[in-house]
Protein backbone atom coordinates (compact mmCIF):
# COMPACT_ATOMS: atom_id res chain seq x y z
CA UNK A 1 -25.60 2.27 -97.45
CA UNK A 2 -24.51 -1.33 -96.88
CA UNK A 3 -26.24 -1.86 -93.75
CA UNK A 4 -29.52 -0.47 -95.52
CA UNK A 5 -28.78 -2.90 -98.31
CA UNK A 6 -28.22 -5.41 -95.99
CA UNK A 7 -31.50 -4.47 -93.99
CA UNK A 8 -33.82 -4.91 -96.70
CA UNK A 9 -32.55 -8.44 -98.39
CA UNK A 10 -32.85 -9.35 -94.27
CA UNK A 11 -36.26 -8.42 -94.68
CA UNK A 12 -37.38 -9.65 -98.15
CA UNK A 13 -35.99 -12.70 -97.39
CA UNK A 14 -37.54 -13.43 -94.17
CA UNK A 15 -40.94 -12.26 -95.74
CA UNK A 16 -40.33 -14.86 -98.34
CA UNK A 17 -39.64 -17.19 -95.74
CA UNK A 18 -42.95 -16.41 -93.82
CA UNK A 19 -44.95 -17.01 -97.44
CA UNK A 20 -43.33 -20.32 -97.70
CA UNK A 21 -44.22 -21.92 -94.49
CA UNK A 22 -47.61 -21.10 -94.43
CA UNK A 23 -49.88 -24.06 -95.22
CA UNK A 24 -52.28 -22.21 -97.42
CA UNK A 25 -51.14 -21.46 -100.00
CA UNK A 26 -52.34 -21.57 -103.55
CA UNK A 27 -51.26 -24.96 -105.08
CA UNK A 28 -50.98 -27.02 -102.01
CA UNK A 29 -53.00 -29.97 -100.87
CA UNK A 30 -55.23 -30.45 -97.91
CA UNK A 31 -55.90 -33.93 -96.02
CA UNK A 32 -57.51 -34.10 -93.06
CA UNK A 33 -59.94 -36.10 -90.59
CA UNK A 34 -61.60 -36.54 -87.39
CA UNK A 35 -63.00 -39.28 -85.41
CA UNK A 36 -65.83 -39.50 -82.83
CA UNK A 37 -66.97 -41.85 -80.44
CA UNK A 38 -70.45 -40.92 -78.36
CA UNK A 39 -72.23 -43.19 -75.92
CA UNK A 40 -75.56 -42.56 -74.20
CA UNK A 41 -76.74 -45.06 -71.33
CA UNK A 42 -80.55 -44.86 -70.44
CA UNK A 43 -82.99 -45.90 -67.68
CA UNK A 44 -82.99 -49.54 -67.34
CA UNK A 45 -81.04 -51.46 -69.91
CA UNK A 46 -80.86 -49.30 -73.34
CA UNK A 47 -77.78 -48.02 -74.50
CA UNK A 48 -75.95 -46.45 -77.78
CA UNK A 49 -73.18 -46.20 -79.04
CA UNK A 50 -71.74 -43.72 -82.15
CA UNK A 51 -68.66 -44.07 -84.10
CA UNK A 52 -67.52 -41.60 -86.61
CA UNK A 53 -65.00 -40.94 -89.03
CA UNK A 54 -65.02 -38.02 -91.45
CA UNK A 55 -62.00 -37.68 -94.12
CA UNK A 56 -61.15 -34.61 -96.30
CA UNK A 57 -59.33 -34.15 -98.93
CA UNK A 58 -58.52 -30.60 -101.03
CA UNK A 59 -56.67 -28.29 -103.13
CA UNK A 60 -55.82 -24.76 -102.23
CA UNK A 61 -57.18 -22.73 -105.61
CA UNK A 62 -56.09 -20.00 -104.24
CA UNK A 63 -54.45 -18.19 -100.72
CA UNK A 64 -56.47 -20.00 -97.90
CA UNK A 65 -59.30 -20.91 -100.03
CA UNK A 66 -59.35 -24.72 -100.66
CA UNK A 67 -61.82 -26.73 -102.58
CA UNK A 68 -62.41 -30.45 -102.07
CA UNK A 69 -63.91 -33.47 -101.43
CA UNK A 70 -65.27 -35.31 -97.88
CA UNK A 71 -67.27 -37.94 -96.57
CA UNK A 72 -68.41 -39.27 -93.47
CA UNK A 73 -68.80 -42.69 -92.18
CA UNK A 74 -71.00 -43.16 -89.13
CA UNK A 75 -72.08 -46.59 -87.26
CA UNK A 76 -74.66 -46.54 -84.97
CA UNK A 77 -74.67 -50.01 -81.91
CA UNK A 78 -77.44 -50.51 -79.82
CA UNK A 79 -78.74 -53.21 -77.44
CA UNK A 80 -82.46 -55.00 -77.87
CA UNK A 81 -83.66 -51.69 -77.76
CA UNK A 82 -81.78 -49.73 -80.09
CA UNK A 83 -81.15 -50.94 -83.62
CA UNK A 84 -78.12 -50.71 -85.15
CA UNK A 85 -77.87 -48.64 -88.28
CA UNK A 86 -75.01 -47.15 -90.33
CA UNK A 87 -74.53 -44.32 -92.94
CA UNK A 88 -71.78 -42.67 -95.16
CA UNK A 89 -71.95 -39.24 -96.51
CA UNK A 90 -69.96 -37.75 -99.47
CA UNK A 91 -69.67 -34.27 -101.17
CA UNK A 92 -68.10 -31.43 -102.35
CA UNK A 93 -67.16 -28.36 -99.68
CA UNK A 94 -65.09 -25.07 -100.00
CA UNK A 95 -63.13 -23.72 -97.12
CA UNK A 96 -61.89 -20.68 -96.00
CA UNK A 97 -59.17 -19.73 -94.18
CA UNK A 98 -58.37 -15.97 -92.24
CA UNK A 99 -55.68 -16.07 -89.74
CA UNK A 100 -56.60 -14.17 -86.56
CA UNK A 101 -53.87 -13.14 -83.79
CA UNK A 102 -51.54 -11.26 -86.24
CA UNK A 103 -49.75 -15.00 -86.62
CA UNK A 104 -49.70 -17.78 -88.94
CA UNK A 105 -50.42 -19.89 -85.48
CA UNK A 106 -54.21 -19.64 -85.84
CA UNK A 107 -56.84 -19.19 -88.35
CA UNK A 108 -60.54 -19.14 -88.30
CA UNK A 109 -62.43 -20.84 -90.95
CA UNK A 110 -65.88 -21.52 -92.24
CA UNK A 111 -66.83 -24.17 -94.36
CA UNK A 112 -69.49 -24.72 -96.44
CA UNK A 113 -70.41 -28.16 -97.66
CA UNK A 114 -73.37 -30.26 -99.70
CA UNK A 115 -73.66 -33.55 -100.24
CA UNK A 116 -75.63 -37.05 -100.09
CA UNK A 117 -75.91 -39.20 -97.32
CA UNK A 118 -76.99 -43.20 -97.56
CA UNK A 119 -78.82 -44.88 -94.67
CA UNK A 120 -78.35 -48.21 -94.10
CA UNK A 121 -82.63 -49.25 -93.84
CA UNK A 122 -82.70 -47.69 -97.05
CA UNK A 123 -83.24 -44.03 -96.82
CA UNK A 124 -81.59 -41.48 -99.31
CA UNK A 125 -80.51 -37.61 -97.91
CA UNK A 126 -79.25 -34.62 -99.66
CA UNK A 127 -77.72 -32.10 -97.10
CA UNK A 128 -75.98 -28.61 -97.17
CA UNK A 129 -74.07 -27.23 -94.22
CA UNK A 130 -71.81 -24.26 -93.06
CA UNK A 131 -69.46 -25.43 -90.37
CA UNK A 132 -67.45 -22.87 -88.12
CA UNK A 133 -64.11 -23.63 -87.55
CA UNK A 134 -60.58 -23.03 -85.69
CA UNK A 135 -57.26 -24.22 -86.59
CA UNK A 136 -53.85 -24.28 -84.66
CA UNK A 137 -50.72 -24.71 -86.52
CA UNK A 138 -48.25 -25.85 -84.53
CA UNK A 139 -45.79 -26.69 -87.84
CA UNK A 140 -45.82 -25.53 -90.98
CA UNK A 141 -47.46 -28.59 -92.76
CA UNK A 142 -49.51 -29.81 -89.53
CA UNK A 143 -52.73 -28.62 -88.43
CA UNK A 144 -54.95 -29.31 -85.29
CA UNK A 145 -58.57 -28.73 -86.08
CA UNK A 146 -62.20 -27.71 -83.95
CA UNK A 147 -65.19 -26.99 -85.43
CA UNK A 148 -68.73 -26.90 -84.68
CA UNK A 149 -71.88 -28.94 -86.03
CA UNK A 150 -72.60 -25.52 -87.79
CA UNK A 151 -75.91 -24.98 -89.20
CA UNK A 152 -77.18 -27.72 -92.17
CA UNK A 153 -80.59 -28.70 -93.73
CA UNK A 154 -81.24 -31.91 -94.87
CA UNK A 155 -84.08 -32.95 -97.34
CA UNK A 156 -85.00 -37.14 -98.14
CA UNK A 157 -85.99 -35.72 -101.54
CA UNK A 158 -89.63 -36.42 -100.87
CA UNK A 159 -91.43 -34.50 -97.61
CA UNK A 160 -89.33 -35.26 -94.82
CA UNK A 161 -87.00 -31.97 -94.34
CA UNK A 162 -84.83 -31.23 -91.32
CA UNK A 163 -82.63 -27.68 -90.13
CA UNK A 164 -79.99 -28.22 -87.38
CA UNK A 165 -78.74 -25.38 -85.50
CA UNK A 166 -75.37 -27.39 -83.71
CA UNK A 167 -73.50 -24.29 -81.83
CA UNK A 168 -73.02 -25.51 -78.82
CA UNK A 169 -69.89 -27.02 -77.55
CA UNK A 170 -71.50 -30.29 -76.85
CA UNK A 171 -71.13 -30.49 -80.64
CA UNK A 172 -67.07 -29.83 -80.82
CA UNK A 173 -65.41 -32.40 -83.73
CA UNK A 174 -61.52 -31.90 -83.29
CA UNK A 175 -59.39 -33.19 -85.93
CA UNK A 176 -56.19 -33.23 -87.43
CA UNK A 177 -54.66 -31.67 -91.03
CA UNK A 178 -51.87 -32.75 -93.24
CA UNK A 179 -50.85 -29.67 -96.11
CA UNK A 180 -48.93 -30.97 -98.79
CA UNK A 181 -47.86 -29.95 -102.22
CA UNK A 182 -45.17 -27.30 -103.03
């Protein structure tokens, strides 16, 4: 009877345990980022180069679903025949989390995101987007992050409308996650 007794606070208490060190939990924070760097050489002299850096910030309203805020900061270099240009997004998103594996190592998640982007020549962009994604926890509170382009639409508000379809791997982001909170 003791060893059953025993037995069972073991295992209450280690599945309390587990609960606590995931980072998804409802009532904990969310910060995260990635940065990008593309260059692209063409024939003769032309060149370009991209720099990007996308923050994110969140609360977990519930389990593994977290609402926030994120933005995006992009700068665009160019020789004589490439103008430089530069932009900064910002908007609301919801993501959500579903570990895969049977672990609380790895989790899928898709995010879904809208927002309005600012050119700098002057142009003005609403967007929504739904962004695949894979993260790898290799601590409790730290998260290593992939995800794809995804699929977005973008509109200028007047007639100009665009639909990306960025699956590929050529369009990986990886970034990095900070939980926080309780």
């Amino acid at each position: 009877m003791n060893k059953l007794f025993a037995l069972a606070c073991l295992g209450l208490t280690s599945s309390i345990a587990h609960a606590q060190t995931t980072p998804l939990t409802k009532g904990r924070g969310l910060l995260s980022g990635s940065i990008g760097y593309h260059s692209d050489k063409y024939i003769g002299e032309a060149s370009q180069d991209l720099f990007n850096f996308t923050p994110t910030i969140g609360y977990f309203v519930a389990d593994n679903l977290a609402l926030g805020l994120n933005g995006n900061l992009q700068i665009v270099g160019g020789n004589a025949n490439y103008s430089s240009q530069s932009s900064y997004s910002v908007g609301p998103f919801a993501r959500y989390y579903r570990f895969v594996g049977g672990s609380d190592k790895f989790a899928l998640y898709g995010q879904g995101s809208l927002g309005y982007t600012h050119y700098s020549g002057g142009t003005n962009l609403g967007y929504a987007s739904i962004t695949p994604g894979l993260a790898f926890f290799p601590i409790p509170r730290f998260g290593l992050e992939a995800s794809l382009r995804g699929l977005s639409y973008s509109s200028n508000f007047n007639n100009t409308h665009s639909f990306d379809f960025g699956f590929s791997l050529q369009n990986i982001q990886l970034g990095a996650a900070y939980y926080f909170g309780k």
